[in-house]
C-alpha atoms as a PDB file:
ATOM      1  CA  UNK A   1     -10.878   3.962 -23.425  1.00  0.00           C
ATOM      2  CA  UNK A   2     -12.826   1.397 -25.521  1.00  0.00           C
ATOM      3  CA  UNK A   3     -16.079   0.060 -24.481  1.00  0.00           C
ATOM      4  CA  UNK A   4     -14.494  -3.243 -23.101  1.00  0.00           C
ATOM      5  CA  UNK A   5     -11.845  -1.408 -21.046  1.00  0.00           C
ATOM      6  CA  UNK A   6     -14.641   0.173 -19.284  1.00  0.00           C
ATOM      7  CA  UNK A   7     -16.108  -2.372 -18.634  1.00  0.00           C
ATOM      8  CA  UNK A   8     -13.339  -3.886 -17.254  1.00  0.00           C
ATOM      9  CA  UNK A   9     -11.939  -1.424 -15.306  1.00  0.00           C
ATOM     10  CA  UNK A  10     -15.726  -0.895 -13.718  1.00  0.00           C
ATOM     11  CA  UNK A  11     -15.286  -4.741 -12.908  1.00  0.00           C
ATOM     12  CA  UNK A  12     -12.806  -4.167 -11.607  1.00  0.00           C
ATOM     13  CA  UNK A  13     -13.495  -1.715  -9.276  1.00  0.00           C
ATOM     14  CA  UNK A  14     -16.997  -3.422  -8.288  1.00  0.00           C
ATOM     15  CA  UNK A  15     -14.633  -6.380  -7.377  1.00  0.00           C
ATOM     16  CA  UNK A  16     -12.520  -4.116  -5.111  1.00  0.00           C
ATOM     17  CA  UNK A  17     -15.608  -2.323  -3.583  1.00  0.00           C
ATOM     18  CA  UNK A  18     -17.579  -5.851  -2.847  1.00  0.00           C
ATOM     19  CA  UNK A  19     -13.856  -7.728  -1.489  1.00  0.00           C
ATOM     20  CA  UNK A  20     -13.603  -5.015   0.632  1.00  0.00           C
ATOM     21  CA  UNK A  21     -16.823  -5.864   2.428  1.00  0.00           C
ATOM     22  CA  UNK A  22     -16.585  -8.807   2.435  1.00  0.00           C
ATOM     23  CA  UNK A  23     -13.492  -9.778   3.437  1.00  0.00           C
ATOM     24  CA  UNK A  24     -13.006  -7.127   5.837  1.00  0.00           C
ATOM     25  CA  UNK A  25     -16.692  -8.517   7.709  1.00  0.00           C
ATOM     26  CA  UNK A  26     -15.593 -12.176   7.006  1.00  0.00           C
ATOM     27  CA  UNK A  27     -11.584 -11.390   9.088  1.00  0.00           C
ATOM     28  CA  UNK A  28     -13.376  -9.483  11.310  1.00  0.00           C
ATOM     29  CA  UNK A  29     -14.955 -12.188  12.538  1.00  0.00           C
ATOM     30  CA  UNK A  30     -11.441 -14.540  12.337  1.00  0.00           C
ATOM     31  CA  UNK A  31      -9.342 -11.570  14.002  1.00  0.00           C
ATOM     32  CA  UNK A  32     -11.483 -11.422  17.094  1.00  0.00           C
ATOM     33  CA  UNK A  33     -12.572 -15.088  17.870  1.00  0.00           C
ATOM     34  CA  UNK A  34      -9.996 -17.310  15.949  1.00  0.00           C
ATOM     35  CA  UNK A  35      -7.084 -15.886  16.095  1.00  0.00           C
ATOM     36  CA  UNK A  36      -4.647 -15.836  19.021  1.00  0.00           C
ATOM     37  CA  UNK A  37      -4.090 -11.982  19.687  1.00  0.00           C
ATOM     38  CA  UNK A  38      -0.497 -13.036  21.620  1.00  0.00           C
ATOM     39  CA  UNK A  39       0.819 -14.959  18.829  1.00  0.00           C
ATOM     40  CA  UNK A  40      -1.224 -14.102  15.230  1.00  0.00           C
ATOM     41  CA  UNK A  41      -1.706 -18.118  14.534  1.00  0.00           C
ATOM     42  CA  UNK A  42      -4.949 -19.330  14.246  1.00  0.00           C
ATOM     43  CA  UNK A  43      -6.216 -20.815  17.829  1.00  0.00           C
ATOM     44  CA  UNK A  44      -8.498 -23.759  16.467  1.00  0.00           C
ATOM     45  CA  UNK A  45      -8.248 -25.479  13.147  1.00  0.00           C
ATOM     46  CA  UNK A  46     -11.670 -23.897  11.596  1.00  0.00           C
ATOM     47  CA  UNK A  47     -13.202 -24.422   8.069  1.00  0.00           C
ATOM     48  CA  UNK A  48     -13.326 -20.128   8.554  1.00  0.00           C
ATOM     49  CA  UNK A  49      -9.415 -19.718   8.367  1.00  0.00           C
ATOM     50  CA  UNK A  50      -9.112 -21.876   4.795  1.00  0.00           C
ATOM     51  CA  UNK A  51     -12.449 -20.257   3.332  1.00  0.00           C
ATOM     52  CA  UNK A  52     -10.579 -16.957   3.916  1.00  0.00           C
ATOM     53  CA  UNK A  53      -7.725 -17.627   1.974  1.00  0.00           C
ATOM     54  CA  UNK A  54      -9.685 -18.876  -0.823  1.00  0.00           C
ATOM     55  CA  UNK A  55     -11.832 -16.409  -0.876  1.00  0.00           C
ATOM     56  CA  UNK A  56      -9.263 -13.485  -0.863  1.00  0.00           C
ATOM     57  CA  UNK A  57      -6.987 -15.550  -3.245  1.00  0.00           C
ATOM     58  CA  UNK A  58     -10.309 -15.053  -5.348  1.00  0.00           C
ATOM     59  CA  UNK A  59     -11.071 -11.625  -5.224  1.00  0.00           C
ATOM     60  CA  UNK A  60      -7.306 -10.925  -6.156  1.00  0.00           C
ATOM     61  CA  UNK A  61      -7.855 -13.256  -9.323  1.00  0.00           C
ATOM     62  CA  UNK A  62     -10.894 -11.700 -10.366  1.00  0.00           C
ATOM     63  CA  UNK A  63      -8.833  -8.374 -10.092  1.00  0.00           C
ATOM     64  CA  UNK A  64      -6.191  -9.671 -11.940  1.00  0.00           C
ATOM     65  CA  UNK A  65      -8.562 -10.510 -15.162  1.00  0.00           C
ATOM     66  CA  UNK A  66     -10.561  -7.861 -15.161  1.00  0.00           C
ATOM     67  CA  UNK A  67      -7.361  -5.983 -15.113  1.00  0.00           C
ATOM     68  CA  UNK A  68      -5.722  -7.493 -17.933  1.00  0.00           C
ATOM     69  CA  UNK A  69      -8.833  -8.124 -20.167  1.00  0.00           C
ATOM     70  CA  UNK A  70      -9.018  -5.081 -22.196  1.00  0.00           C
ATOM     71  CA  UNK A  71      -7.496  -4.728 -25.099  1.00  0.00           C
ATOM     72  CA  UNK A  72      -7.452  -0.849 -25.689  1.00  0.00           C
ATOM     73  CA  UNK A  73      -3.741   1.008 -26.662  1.00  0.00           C
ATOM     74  CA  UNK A  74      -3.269   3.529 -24.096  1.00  0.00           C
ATOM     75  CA  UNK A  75      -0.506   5.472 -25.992  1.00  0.00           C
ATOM     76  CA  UNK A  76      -2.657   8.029 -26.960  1.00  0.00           C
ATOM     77  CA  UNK A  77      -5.055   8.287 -24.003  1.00  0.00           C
ATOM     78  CA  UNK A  78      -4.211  11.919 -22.393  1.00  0.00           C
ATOM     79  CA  UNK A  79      -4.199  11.604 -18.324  1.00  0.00           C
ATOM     80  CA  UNK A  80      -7.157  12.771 -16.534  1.00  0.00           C
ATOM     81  CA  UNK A  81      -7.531  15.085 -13.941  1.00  0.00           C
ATOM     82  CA  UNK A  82      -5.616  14.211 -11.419  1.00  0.00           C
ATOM     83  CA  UNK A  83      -6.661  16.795  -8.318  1.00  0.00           C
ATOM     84  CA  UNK A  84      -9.101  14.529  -6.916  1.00  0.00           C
ATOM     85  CA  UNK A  85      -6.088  12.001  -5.921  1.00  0.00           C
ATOM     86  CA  UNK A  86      -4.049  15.592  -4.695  1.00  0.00           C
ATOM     87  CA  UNK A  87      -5.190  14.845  -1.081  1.00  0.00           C
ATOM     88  CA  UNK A  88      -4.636  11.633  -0.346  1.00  0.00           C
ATOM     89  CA  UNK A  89      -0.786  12.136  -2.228  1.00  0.00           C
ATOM     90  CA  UNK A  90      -0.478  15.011   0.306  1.00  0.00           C
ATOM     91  CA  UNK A  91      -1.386  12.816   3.013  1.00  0.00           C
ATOM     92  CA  UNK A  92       0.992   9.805   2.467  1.00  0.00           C
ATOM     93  CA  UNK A  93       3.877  12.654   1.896  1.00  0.00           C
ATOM     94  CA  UNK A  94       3.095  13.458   5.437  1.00  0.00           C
ATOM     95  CA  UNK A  95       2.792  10.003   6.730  1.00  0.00           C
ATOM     96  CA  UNK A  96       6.105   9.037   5.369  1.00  0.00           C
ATOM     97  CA  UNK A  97       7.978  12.494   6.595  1.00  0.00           C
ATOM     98  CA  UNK A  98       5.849  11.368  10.588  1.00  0.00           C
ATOM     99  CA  UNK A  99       7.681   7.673   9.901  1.00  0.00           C
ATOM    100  CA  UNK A 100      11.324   9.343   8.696  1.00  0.00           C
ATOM    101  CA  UNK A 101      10.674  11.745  12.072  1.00  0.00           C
ATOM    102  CA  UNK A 102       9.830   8.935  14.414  1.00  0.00           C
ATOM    103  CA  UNK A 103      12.291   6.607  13.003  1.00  0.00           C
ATOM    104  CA  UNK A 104      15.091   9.666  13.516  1.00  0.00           C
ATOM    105  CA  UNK A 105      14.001  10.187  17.006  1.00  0.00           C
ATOM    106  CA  UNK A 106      14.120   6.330  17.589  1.00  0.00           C
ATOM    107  CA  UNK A 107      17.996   5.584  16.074  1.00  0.00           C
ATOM    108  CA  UNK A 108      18.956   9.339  18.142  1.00  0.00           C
ATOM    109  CA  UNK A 109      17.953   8.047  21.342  1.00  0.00           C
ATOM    110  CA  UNK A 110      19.974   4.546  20.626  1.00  0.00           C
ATOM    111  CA  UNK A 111      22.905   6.403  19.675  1.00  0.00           C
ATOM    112  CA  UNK A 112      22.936   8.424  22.491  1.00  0.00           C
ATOM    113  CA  UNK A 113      21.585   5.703  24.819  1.00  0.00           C
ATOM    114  CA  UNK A 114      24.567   3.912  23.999  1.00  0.00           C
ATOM    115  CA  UNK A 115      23.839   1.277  22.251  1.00  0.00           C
ATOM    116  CA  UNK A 116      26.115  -0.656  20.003  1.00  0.00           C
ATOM    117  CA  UNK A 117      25.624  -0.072  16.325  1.00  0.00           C
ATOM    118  CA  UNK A 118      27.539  -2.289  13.342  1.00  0.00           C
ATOM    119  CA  UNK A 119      29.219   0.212  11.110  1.00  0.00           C
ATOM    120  CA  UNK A 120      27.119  -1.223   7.949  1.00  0.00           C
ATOM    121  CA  UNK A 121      23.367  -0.744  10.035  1.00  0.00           C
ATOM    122  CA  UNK A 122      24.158   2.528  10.960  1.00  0.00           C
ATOM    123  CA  UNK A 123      24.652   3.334   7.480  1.00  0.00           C
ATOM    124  CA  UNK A 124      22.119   1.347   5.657  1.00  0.00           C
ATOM    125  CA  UNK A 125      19.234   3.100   8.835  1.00  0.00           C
ATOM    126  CA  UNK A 126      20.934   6.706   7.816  1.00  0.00           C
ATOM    127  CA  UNK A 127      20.478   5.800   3.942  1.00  0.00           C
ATOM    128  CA  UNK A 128      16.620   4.633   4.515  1.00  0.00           C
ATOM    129  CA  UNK A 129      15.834   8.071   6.425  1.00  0.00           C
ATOM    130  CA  UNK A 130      17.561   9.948   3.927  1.00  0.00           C
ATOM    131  CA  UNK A 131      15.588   8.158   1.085  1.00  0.00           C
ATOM    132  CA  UNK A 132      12.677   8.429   3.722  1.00  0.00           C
ATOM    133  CA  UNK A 133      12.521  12.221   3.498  1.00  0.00           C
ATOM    134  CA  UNK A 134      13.290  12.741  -0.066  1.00  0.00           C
ATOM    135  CA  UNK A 135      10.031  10.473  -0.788  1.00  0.00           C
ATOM    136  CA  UNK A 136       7.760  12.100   1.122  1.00  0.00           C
ATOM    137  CA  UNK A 137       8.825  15.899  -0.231  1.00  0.00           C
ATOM    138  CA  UNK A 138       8.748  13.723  -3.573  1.00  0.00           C
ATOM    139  CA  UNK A 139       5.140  12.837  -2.410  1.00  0.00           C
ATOM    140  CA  UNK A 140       4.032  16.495  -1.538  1.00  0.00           C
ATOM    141  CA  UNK A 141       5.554  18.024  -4.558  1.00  0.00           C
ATOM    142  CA  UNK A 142       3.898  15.828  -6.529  1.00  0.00           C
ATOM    143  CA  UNK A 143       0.477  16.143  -4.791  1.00  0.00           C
ATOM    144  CA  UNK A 144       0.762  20.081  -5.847  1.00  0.00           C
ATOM    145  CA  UNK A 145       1.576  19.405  -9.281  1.00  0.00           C
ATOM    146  CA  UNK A 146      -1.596  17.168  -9.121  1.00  0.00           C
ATOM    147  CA  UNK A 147      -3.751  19.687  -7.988  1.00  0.00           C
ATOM    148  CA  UNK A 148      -2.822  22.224 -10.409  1.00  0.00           C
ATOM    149  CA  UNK A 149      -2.843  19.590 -13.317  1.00  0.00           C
ATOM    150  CA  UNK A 150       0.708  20.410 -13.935  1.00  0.00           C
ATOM    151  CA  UNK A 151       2.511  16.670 -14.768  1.00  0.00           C
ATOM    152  CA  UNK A 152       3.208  17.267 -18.161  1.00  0.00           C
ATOM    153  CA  UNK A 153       7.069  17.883 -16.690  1.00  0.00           C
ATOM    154  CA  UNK A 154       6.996  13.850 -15.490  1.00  0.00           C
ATOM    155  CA  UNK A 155       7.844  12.734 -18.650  1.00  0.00           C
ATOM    156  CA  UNK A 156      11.079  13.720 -19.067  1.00  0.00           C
ATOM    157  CA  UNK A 157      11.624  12.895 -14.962  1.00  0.00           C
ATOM    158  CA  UNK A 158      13.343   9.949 -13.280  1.00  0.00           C
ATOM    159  CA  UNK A 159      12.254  11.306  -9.674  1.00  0.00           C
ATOM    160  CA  UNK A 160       9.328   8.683  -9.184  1.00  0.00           C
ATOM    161  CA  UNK A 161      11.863   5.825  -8.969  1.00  0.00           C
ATOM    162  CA  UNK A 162      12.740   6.870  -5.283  1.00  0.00           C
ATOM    163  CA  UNK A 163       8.984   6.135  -4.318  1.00  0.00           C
ATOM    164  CA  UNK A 164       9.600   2.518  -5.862  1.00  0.00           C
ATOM    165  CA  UNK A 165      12.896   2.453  -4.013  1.00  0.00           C
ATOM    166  CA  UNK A 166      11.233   3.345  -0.672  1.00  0.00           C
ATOM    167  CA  UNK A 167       8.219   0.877  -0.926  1.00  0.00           C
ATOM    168  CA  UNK A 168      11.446  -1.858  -1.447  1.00  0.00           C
ATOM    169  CA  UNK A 169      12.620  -0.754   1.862  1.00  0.00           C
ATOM    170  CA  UNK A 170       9.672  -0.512   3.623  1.00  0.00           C
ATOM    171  CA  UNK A 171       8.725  -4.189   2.726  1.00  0.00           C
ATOM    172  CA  UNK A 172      12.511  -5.154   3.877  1.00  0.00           C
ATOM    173  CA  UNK A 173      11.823  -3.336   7.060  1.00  0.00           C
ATOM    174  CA  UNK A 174       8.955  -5.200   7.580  1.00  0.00           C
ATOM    175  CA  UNK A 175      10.220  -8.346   6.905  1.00  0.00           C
ATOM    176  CA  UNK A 176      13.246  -8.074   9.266  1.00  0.00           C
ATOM    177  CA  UNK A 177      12.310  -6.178  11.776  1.00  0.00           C
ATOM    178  CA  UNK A 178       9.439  -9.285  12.745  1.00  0.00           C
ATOM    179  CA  UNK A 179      10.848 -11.478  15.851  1.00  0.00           C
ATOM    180  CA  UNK A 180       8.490 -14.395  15.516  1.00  0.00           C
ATOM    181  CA  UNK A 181       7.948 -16.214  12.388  1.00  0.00           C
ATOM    182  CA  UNK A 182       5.582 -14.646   9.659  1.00  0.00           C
ATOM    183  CA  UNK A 183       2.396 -15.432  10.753  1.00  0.00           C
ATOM    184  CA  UNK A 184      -0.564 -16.229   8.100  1.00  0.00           C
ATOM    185  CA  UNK A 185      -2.988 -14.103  10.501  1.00  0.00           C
ATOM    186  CA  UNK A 186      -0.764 -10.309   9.976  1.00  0.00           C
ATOM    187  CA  UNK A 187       2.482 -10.708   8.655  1.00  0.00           C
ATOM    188  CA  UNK A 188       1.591 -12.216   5.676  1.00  0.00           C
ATOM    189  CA  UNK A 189      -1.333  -9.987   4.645  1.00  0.00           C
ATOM    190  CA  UNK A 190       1.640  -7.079   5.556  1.00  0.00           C
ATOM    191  CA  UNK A 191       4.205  -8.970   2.972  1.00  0.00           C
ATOM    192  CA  UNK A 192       1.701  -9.036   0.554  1.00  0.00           C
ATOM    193  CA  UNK A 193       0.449  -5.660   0.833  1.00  0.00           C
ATOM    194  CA  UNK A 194       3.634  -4.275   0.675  1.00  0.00           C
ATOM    195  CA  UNK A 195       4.734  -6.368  -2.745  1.00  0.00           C
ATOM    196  CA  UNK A 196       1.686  -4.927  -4.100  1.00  0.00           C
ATOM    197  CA  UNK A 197       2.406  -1.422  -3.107  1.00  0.00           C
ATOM    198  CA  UNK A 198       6.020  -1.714  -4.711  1.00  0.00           C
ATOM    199  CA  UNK A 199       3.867  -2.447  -8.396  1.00  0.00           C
ATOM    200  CA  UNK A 200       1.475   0.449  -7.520  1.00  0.00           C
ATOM    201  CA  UNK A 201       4.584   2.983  -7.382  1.00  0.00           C
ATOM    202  CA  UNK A 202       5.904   1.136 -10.486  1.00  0.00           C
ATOM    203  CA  UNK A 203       2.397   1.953 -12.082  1.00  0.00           C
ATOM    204  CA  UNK A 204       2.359   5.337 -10.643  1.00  0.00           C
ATOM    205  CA  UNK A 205       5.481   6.083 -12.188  1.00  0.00           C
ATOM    206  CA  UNK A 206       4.836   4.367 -16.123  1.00  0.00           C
ATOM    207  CA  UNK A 207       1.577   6.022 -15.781  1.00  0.00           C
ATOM    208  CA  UNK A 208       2.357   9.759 -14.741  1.00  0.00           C
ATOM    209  CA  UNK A 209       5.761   9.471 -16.911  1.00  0.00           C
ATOM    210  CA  UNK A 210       3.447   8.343 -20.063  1.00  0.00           C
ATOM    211  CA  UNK A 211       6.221   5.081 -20.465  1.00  0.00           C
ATOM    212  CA  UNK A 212       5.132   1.823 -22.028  1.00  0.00           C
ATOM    213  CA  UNK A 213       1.058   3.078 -20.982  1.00  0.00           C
ATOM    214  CA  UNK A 214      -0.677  -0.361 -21.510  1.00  0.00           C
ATOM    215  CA  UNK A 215       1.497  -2.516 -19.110  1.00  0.00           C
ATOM    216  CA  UNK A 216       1.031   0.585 -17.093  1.00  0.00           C
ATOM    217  CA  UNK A 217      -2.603   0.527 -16.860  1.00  0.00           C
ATOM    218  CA  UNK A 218      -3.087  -3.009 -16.415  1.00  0.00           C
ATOM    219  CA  UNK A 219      -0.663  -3.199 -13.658  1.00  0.00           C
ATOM    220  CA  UNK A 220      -2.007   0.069 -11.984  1.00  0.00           C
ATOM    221  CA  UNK A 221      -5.714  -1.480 -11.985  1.00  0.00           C
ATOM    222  CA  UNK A 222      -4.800  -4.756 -10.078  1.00  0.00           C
ATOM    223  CA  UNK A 223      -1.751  -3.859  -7.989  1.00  0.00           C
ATOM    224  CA  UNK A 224      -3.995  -0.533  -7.409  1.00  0.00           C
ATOM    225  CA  UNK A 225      -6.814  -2.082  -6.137  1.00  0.00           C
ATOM    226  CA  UNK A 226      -5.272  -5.248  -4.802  1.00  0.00           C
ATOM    227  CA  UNK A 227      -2.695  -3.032  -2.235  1.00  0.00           C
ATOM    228  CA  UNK A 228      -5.925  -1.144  -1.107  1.00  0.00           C
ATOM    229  CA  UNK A 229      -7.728  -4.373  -0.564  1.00  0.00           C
ATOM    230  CA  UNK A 230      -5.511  -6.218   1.434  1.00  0.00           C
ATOM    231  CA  UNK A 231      -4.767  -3.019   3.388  1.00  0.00           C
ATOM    232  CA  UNK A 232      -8.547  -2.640   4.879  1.00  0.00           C
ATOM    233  CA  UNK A 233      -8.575  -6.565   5.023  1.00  0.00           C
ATOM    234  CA  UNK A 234      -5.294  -5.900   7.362  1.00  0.00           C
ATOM    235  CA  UNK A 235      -6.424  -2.613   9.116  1.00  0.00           C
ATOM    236  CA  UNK A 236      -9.785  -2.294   9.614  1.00  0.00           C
ATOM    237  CA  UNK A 237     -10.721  -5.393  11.673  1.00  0.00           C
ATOM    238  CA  UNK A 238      -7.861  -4.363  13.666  1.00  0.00           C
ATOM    239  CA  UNK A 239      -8.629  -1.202  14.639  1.00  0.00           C
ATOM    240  CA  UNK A 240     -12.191  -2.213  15.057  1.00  0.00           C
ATOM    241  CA  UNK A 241     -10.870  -4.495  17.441  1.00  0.00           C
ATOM    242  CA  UNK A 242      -8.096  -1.870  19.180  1.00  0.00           C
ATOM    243  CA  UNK A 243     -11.661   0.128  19.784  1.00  0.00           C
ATOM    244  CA  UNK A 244     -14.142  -2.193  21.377  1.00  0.00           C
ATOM    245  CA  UNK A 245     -11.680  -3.320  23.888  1.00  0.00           C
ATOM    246  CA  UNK A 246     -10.702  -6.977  22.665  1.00  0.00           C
ATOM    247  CA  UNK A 247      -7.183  -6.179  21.089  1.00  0.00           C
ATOM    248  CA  UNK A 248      -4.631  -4.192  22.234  1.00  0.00           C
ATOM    249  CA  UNK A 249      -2.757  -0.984  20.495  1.00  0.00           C
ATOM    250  CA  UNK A 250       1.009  -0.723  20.530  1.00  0.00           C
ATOM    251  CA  UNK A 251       1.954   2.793  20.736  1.00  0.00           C
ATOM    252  CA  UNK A 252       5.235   2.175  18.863  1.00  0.00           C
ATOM    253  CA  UNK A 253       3.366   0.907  15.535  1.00  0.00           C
ATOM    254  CA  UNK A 254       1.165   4.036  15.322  1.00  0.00           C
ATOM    255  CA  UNK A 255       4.004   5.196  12.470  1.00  0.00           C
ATOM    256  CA  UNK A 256       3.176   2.069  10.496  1.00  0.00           C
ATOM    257  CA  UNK A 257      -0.973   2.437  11.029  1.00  0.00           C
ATOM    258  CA  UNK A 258      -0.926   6.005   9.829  1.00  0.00           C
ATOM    259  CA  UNK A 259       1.559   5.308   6.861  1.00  0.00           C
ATOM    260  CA  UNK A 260      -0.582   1.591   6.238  1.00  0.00           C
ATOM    261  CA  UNK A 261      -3.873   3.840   5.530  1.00  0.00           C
ATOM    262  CA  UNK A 262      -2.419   6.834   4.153  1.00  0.00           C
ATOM    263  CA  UNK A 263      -1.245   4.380   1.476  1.00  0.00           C
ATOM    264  CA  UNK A 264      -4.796   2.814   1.064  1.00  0.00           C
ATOM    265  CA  UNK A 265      -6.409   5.900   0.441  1.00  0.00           C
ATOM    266  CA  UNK A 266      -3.798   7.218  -2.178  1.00  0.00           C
ATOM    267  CA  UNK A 267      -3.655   3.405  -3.691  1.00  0.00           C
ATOM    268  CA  UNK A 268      -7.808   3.754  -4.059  1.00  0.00           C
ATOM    269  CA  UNK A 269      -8.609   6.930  -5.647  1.00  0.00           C
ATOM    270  CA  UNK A 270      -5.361   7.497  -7.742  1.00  0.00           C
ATOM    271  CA  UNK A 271      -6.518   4.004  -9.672  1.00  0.00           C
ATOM    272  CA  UNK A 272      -9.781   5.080  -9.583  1.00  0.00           C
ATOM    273  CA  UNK A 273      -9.095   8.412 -10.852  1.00  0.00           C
ATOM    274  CA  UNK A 274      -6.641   6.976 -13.226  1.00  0.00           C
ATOM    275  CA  UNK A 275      -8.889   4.176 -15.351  1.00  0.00           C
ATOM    276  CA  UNK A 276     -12.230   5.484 -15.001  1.00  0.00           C
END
């Protein structure tokens, strides 16, 4: 890289580190005494809740042209070590096989509870657990080829599209599987993080593949950063919350909190390992 892709991609990630702490103190602060914990709405009309939003929709601008201010051709740039991001890759395998296992267990005791199932659910759940498991090996796999810096045989691979494919259906999922209405409090942040996530694996893949490397790049640093961002914007005051008593944890999301931060961490250090 140039010296003005550095420096943007170090603004970048300066802008990720200091929205992180900030945001994440400033919901903290929303998520415990302004928000309704029964319904996700705000519970008093507060100058707080708007500052958020404009300050998040901030931080994700700045991302976005620091991102896309270099001018450098990647085309030639050889891919750097990738065994630092090995772990985390390892660990959202996992996560993803723990959600395909739960979600199995879940539709088993349905069927055999006997409840009705359309002919066209049942198939579409059976499809999403199939492509389920074949991401996360896809995720593993690839996690060991990272570690041993062996991804010179992604470039002639289309197997990376099924992690695009899966982040699609996890953001349906989402969507639909929501009883109230999308609240601006959760849901939203959710939507968002997941629509990031879906340009992360598209990244992931241009990147690793060495296809059309300076859209790859640029997309990789912001959706990168911006997926991880919203994630620990999402998570963190949450869990803080679950911990000191004021919020309450439902046992039945613990699939979606593990996946949620398994895919923060890998999100993080593969873009910082990537563009430094």
């Amino acid at each position: 890289m140039n010296h003005s892709t550095k420096k943007g991609a170090k603004a970048a990630y300066l802008t990720f580190i200091l929205g992180a702490v900030l945001l994440v103190c400033f919901r903290m602060v929303l998520k415990l005494d302004f928000i309704d914990p029964q319904t996700g709405f705000y519970s008093t009309h507060s100058i707080l809740d708007s500052a958020f939003h404009l300050i998040f929709a901030g931080f994700l601008l700045a991302l976005l042209i620091f991102s896309y201010s270099g001018h450098q051709k990647f085309s030639q740039e050889p891919l750097p070590s990738m065994k630092p991001a090995s772990a985390t890759a390892t660990i959202l395998g996992m996560a993803i096989e723990f959600k395909a296992l739960t979600d199995s267990y879940k539709l088993f005791t349905q069927l055999t509870g006997g409840e009705p199932f359309k002919t066209m659910d049942l198939l579409l759940t059976m499809v999403t657990l199939l492509i389920s498991v074949v991401t996360g090996v896809v995720m593993i796999v690839l996690a060991v080829n990272m570690g041993s810096d062996s991804l010179k045989g992604y470039s002639v691979s289309a197997v990376l599209v099924v992690t695009v494919l899966y982040q699609c259906l996890m953001l349906i999922e989402r969507f639909t599987s929501r009883t109230s209405p999308v609240t601006i409090s959760d849901d939203m942040l959710e939507v968002l993080m997941l629509v990031f996530a879906i340009l992360f694996m598209m990244a992931q893949a241009r990147i690793i593949t060495r296809i059309n490397l300076n859209k790859g790049y640029r997309l990789l640093e912001f959706s990168g950063y911006a997926c991880a961002l919203t994630a620990l914007v999402l998570l963190i005051p949450e869990l803080f919350g679950i911990l000191i008593g004021r919020l309450t944890f439902e046992a039945g999301r613990t699939p979606e909190f593990v996946y949620d931060i398994a895919l923060m961490m890998y999100c993080a250090v593969f873009t910082r390992r990537a563009t430094r």
